[in-house]
C-alpha atoms as a PDB file:
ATOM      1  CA  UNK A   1      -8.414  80.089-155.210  1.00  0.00           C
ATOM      2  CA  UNK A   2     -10.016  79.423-158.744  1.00  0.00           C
ATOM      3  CA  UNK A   3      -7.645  78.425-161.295  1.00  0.00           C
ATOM      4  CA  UNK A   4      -9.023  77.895-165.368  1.00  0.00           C
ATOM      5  CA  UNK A   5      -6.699  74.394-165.293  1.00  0.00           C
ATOM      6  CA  UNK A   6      -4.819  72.920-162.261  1.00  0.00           C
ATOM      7  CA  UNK A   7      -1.448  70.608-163.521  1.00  0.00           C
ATOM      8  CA  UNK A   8       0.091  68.052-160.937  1.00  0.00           C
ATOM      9  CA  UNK A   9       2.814  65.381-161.391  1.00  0.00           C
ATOM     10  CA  UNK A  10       4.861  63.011-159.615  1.00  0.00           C
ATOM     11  CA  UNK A  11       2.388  62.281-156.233  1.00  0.00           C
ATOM     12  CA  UNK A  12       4.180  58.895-156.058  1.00  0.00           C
ATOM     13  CA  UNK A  13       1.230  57.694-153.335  1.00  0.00           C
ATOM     14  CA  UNK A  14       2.157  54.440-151.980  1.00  0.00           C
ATOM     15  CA  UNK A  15       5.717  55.391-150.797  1.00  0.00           C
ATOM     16  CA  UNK A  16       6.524  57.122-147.610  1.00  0.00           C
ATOM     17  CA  UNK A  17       7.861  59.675-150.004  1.00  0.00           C
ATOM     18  CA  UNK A  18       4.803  61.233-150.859  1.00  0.00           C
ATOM     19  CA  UNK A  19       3.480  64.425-148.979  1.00  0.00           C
ATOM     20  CA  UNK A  20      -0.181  63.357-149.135  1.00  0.00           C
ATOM     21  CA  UNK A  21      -1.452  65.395-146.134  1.00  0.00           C
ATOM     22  CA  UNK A  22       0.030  68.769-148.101  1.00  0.00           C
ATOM     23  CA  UNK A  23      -1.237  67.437-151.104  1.00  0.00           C
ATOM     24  CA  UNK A  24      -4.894  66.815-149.997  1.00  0.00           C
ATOM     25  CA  UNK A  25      -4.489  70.511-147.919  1.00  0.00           C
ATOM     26  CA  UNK A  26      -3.314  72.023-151.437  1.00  0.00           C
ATOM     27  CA  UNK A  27      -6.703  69.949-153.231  1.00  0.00           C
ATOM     28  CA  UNK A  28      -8.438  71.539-150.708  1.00  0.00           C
ATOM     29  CA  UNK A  29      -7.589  74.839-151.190  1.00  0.00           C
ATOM     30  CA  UNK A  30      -7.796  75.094-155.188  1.00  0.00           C
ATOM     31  CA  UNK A  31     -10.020  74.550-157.176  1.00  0.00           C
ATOM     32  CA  UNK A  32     -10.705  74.580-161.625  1.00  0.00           C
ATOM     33  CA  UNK A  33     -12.004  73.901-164.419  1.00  0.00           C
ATOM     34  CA  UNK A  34      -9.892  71.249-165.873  1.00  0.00           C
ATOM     35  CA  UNK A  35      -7.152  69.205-163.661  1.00  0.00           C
ATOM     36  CA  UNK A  36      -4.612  66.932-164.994  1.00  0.00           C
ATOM     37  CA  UNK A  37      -3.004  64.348-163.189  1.00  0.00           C
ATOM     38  CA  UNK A  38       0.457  64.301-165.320  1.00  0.00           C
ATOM     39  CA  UNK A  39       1.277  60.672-164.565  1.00  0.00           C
ATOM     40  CA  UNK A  40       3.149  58.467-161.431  1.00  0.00           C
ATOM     41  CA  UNK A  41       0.362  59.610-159.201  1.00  0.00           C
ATOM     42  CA  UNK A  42       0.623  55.876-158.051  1.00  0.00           C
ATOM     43  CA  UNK A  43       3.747  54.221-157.849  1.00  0.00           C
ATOM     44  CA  UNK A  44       3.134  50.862-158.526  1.00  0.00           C
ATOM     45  CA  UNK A  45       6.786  49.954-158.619  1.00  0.00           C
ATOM     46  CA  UNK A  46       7.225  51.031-154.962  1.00  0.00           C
ATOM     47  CA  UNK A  47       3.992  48.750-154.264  1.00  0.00           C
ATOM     48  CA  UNK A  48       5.241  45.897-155.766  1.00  0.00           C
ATOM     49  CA  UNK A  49       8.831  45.967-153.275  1.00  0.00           C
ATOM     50  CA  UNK A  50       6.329  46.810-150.769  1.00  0.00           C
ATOM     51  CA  UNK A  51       2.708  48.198-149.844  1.00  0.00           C
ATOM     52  CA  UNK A  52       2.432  51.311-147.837  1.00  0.00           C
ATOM     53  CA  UNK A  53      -1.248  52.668-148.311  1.00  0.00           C
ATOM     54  CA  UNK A  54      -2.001  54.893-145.578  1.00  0.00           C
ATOM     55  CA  UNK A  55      -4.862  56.642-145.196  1.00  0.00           C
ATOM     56  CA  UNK A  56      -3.975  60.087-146.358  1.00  0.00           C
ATOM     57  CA  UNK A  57      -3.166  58.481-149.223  1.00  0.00           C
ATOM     58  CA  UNK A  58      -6.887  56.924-150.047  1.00  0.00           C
ATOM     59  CA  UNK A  59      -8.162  60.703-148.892  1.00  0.00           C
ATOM     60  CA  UNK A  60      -6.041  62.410-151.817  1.00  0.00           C
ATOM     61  CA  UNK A  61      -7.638  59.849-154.436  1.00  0.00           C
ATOM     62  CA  UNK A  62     -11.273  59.889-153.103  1.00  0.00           C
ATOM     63  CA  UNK A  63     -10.736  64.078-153.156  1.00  0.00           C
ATOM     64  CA  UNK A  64      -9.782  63.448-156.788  1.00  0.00           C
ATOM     65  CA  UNK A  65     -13.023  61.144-157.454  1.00  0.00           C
ATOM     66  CA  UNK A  66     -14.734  63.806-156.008  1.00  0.00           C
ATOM     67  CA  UNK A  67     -13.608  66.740-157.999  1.00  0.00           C
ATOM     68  CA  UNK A  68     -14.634  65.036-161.048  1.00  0.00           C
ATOM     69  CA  UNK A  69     -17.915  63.942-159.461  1.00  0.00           C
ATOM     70  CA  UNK A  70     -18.626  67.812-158.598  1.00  0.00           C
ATOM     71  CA  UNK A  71     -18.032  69.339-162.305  1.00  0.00           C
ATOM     72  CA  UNK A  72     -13.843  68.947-162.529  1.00  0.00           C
ATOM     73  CA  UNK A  73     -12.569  67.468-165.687  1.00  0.00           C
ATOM     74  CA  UNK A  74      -9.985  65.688-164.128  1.00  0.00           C
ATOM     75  CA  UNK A  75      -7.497  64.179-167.385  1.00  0.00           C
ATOM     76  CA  UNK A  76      -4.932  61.324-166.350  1.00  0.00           C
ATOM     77  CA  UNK A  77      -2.130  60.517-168.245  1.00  0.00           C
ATOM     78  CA  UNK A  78      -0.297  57.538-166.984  1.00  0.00           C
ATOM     79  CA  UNK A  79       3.158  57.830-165.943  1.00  0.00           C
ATOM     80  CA  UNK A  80       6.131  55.119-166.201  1.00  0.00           C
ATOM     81  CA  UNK A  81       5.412  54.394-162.396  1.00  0.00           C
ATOM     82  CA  UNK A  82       1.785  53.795-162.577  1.00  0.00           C
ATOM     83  CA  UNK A  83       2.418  52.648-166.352  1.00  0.00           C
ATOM     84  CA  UNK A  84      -0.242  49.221-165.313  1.00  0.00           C
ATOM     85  CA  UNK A  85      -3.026  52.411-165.737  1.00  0.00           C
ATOM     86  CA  UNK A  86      -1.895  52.296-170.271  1.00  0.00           C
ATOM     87  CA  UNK A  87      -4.413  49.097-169.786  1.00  0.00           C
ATOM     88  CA  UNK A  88      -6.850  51.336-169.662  1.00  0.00           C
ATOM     89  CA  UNK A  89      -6.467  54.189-171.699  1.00  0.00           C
ATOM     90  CA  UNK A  90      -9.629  56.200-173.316  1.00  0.00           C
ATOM     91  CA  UNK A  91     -11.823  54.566-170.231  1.00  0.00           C
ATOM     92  CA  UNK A  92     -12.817  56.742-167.587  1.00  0.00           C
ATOM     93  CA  UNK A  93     -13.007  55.612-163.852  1.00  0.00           C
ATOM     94  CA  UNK A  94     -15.316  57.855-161.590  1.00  0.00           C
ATOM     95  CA  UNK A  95     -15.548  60.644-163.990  1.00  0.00           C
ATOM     96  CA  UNK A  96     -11.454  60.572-165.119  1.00  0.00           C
ATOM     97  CA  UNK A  97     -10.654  59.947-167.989  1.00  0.00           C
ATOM     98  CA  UNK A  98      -7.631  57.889-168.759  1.00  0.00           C
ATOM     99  CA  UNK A  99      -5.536  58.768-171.805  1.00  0.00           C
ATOM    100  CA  UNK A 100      -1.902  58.722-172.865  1.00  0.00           C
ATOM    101  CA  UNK A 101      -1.577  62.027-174.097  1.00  0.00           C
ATOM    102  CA  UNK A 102      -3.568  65.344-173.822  1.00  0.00           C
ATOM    103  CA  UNK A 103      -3.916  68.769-175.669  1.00  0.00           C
ATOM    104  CA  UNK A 104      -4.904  71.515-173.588  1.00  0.00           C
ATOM    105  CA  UNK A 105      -5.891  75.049-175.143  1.00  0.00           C
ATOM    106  CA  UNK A 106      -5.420  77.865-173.172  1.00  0.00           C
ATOM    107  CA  UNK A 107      -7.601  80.696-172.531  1.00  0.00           C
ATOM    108  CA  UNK A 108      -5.681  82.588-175.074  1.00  0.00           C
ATOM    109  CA  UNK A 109      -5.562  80.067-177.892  1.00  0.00           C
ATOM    110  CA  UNK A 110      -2.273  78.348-176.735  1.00  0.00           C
ATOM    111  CA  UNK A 111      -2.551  74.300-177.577  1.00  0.00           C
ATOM    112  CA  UNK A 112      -0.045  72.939-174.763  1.00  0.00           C
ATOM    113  CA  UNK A 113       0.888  68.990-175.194  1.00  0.00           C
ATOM    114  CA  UNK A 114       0.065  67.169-171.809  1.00  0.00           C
ATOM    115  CA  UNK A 115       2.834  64.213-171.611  1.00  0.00           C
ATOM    116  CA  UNK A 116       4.306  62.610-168.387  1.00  0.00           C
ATOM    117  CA  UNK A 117       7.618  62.393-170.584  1.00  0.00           C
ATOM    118  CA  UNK A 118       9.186  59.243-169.692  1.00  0.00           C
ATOM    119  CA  UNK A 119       9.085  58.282-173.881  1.00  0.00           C
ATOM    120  CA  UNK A 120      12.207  60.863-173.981  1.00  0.00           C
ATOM    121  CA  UNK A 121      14.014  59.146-171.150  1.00  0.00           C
ATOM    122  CA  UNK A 122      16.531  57.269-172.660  1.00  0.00           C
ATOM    123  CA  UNK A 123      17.130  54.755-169.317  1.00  0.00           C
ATOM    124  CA  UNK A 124      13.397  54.442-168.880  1.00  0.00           C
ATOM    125  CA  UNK A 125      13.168  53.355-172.537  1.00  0.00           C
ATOM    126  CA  UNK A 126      16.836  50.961-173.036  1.00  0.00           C
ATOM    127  CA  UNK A 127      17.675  49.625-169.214  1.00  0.00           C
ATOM    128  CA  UNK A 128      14.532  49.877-167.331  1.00  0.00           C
ATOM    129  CA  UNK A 129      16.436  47.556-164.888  1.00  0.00           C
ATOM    130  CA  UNK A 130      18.606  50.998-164.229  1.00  0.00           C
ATOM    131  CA  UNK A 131      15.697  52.810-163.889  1.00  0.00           C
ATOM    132  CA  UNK A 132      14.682  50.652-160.891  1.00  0.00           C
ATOM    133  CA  UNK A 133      18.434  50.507-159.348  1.00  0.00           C
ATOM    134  CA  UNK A 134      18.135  54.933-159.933  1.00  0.00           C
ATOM    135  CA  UNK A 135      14.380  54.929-158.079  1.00  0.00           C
ATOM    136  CA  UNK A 136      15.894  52.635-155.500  1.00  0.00           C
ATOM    137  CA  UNK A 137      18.591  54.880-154.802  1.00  0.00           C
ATOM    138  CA  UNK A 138      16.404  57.784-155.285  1.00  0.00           C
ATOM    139  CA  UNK A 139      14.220  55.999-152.333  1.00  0.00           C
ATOM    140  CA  UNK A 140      17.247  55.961-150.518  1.00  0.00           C
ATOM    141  CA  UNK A 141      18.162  59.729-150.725  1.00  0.00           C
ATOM    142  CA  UNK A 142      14.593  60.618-149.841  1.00  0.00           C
ATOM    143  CA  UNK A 143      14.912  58.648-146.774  1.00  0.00           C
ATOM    144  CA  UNK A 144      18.022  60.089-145.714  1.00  0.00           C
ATOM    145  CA  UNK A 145      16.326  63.276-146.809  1.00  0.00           C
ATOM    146  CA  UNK A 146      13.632  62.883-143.763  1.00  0.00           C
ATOM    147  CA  UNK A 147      15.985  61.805-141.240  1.00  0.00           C
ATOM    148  CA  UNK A 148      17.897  65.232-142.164  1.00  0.00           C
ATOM    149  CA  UNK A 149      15.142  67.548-142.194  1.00  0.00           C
ATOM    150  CA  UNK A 150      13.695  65.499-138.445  1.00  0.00           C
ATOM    151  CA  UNK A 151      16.888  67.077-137.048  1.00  0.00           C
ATOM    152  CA  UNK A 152      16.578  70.438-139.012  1.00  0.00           C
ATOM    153  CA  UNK A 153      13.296  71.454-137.701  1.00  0.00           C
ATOM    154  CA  UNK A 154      14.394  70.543-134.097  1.00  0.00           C
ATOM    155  CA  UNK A 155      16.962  73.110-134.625  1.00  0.00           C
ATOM    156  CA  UNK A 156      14.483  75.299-136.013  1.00  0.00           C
ATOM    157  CA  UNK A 157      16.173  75.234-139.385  1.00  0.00           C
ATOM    158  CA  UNK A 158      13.555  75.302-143.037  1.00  0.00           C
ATOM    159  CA  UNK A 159      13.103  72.074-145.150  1.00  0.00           C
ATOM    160  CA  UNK A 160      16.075  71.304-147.324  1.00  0.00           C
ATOM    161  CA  UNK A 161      16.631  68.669-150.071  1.00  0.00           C
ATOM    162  CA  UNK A 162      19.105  66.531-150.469  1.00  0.00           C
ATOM    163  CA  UNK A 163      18.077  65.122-153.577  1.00  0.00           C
ATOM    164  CA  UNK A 164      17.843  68.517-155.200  1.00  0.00           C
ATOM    165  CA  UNK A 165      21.175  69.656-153.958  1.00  0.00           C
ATOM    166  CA  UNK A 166      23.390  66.648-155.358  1.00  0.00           C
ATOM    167  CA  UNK A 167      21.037  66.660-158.731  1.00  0.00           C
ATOM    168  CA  UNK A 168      22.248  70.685-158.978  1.00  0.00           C
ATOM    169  CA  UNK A 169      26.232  69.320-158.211  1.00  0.00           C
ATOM    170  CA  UNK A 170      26.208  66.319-160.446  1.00  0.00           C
ATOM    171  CA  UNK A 171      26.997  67.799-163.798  1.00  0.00           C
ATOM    172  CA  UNK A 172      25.719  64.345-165.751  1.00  0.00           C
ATOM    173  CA  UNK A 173      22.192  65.336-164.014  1.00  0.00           C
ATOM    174  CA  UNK A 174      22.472  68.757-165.159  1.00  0.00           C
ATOM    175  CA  UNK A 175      23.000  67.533-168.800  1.00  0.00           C
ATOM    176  CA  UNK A 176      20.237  65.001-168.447  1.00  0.00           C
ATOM    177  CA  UNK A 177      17.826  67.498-167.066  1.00  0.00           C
ATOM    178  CA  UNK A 178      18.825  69.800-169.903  1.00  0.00           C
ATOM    179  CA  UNK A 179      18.678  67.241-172.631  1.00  0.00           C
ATOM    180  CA  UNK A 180      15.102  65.840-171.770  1.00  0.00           C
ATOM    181  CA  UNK A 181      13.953  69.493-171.704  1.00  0.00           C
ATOM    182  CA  UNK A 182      15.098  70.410-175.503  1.00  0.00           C
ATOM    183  CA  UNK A 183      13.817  66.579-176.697  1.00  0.00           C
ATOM    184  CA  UNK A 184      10.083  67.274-175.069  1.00  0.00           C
ATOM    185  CA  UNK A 185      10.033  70.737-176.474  1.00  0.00           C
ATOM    186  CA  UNK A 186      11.588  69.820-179.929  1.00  0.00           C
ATOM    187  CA  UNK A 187       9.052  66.999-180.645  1.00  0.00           C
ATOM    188  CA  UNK A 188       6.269  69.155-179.034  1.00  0.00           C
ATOM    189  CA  UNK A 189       7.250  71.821-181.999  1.00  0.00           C
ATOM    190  CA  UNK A 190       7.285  68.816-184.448  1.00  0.00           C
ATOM    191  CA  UNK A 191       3.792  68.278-184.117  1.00  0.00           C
ATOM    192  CA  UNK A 192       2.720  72.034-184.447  1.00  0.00           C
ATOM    193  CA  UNK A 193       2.366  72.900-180.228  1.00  0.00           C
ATOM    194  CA  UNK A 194       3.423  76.144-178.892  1.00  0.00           C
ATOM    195  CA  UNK A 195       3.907  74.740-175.830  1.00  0.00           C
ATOM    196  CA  UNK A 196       4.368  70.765-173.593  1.00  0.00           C
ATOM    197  CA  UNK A 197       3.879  70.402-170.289  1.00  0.00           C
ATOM    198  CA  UNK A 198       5.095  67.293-168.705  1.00  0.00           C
ATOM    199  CA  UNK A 199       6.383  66.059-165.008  1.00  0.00           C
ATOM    200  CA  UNK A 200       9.220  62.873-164.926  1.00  0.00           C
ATOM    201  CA  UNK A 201      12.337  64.558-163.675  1.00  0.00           C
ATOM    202  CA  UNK A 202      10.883  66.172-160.593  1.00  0.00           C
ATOM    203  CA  UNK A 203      12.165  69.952-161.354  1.00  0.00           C
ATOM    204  CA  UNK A 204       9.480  72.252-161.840  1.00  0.00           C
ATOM    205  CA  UNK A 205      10.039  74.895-164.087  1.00  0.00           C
ATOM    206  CA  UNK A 206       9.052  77.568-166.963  1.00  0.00           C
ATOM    207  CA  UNK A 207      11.188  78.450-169.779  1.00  0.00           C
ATOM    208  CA  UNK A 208      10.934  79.273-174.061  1.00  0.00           C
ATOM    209  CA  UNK A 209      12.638  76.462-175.400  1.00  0.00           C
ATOM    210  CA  UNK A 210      13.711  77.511-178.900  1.00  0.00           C
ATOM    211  CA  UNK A 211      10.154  79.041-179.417  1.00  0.00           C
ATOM    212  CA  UNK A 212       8.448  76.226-177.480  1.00  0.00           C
ATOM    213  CA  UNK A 213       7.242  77.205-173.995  1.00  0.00           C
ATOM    214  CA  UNK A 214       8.471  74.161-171.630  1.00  0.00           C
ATOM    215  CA  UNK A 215       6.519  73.509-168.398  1.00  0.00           C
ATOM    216  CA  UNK A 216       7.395  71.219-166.168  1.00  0.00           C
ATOM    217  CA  UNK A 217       5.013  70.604-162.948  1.00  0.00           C
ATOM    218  CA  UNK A 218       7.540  69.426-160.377  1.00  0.00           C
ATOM    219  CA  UNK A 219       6.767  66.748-158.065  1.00  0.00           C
ATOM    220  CA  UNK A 220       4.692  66.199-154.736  1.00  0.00           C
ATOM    221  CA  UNK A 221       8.247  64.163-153.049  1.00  0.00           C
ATOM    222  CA  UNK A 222       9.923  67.336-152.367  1.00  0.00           C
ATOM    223  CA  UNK A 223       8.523  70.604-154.368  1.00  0.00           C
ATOM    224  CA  UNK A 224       4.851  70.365-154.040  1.00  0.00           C
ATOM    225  CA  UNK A 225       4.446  72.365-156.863  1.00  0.00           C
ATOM    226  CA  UNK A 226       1.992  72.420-159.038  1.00  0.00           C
ATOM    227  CA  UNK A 227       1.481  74.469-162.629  1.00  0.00           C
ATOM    228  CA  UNK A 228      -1.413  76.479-162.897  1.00  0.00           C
ATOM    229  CA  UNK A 229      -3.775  78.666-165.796  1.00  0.00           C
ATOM    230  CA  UNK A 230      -5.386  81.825-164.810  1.00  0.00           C
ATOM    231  CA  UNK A 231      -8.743  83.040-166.877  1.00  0.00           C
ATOM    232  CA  UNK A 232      -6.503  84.618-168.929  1.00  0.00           C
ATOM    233  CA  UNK A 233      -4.224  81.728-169.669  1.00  0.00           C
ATOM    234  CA  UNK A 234      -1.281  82.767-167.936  1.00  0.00           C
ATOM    235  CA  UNK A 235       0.812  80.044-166.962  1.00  0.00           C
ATOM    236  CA  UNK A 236       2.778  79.880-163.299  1.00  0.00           C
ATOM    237  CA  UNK A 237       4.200  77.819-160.632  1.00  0.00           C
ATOM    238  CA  UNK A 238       2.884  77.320-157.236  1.00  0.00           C
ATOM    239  CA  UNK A 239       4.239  76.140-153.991  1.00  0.00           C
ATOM    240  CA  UNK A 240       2.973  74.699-151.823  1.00  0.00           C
ATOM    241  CA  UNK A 241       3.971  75.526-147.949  1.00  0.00           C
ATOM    242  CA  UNK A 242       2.602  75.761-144.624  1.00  0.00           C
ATOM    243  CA  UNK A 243       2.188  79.465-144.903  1.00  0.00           C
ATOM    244  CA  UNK A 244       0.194  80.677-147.797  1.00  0.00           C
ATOM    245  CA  UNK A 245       0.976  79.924-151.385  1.00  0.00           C
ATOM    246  CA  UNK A 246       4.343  80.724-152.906  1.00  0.00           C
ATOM    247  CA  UNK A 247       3.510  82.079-156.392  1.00  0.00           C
ATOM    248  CA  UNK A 248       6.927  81.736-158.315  1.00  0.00           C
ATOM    249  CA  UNK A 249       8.451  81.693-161.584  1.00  0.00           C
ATOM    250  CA  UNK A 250       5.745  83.467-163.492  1.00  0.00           C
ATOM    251  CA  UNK A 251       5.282  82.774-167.568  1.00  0.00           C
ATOM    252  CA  UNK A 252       7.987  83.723-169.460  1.00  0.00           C
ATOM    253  CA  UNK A 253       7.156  83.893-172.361  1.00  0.00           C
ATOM    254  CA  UNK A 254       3.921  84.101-174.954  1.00  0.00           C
ATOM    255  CA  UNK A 255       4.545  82.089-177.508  1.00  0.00           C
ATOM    256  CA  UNK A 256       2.222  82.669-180.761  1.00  0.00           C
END
């Protein structure tokens, strides 16, 4: 499959967390024209508690070097967890190019605002130290998350999330989740864009946000989702699985 522009968020390589072999499988599979890498691709505050580099990890980032090597823009903005990579913004490393925002035009005129969105996260941005006691916890879940899912496929039982189930129950997440939507897509309208896409909060998703059209890339922890443009410049999600692609949640809306 040949997509105009490929969006991806949230890898998180260098935790056990990350789904690098689907990933790379899913690199494999796809290519385009443009492909942004919408920041914590690396989690460098995961490597500094502890390294874990294995070597699907290195294979998604030398498939990445190569993509830009054979004709790929490849665009990374930096994310809060691989925020060491701001050092180097407006430099490009094997053909990507490092920068800490992006505007993508679509195939039918569309300027989109490329942002990992952590600058409307009000913890990141006051009490980072409760950002590391949430990813800590949020390390935690995942991890109780795998030993689940180990006994689910025994029993021949589909992957299941435990991290997206209690986010879905806690109504404070559900308020957060809402709230960082409407503050990405109000400033993206501030500054003229009919539409943002951004990663952060792990929930992919399409919507019109008060005339803005908000897309969120989801994560490669537990969606493996990834936003994609058509040659037309239709936006959509994709899923990753083990069977072919899941094509879900079609654009919504075309926003002039």
């Amino acid at each position: 499959m040949h997509y105009r522009a490929i969006f991806i968020s949230d890898l998180h390589l260098g935790t056990p967390g990350c789904q690098a072999d689907a990933l790379l499988d899913f690199l494999k599979e796809h290519t385009s024209d443009y492909l942004y890498l919408v920041g914590d691709i690396i989690d460098g505050w995961q490597l500094r508690r502890r390294w874990y580099w294995p070597q699907a990890h290195n294979d998604v980032i030398q498939k990445l070097l190569r993509k830009a090597r054979k004709g790929t823009r490849v665009i990374y903005v930096p994310g809060n967890h691989d925020e060491f990579a701001r050092h180097f913004l407006d430099h490009h490393f094997g053909g990507i190019e490092v920068v800490d925002q992006a505007v993508h035009k679509t195939a039918d005129g569309r300027q989109l605002w490329v942002i990992h969105g952590d600058y409307f996260d009000a913890v990141v941005q006051q009490a980072k130290w409760l950002a590391y006691v949430g990813d800590y916890l949020y390390e935690f879940t995942l991890k109780l998350n795998r030993y689940l899912n180990n006994m689910r496929g025994r029993l021949g039982l589909p992957y299941w999330s435990l991290s997206a189930y209690l986010k879905h129950k806690v109504k404070k997440a559900l308020n957060y989740v809402t709230d960082f939507e409407n503050a990405v897509a109000h400033e993206a309208a501030k500054h003229g864009y009919q539409g943002v896409v951004c990663g952060h909060i792990h929930r992919a998703e399409i919507r019109d946000v008060n005339g803005v059209l908000y897309c969120n890339d989801g994560d490669w922890v537990e969606s493996r989702s990834a936003l994609v443009e058509n040659e037309q410049g239709e936006l959509s999600l994709l899923y990753w699985q083990t069977d072919p692609i899941v094509v879900e949640k079609p654009e919504l809306a075309k926003v002039a």
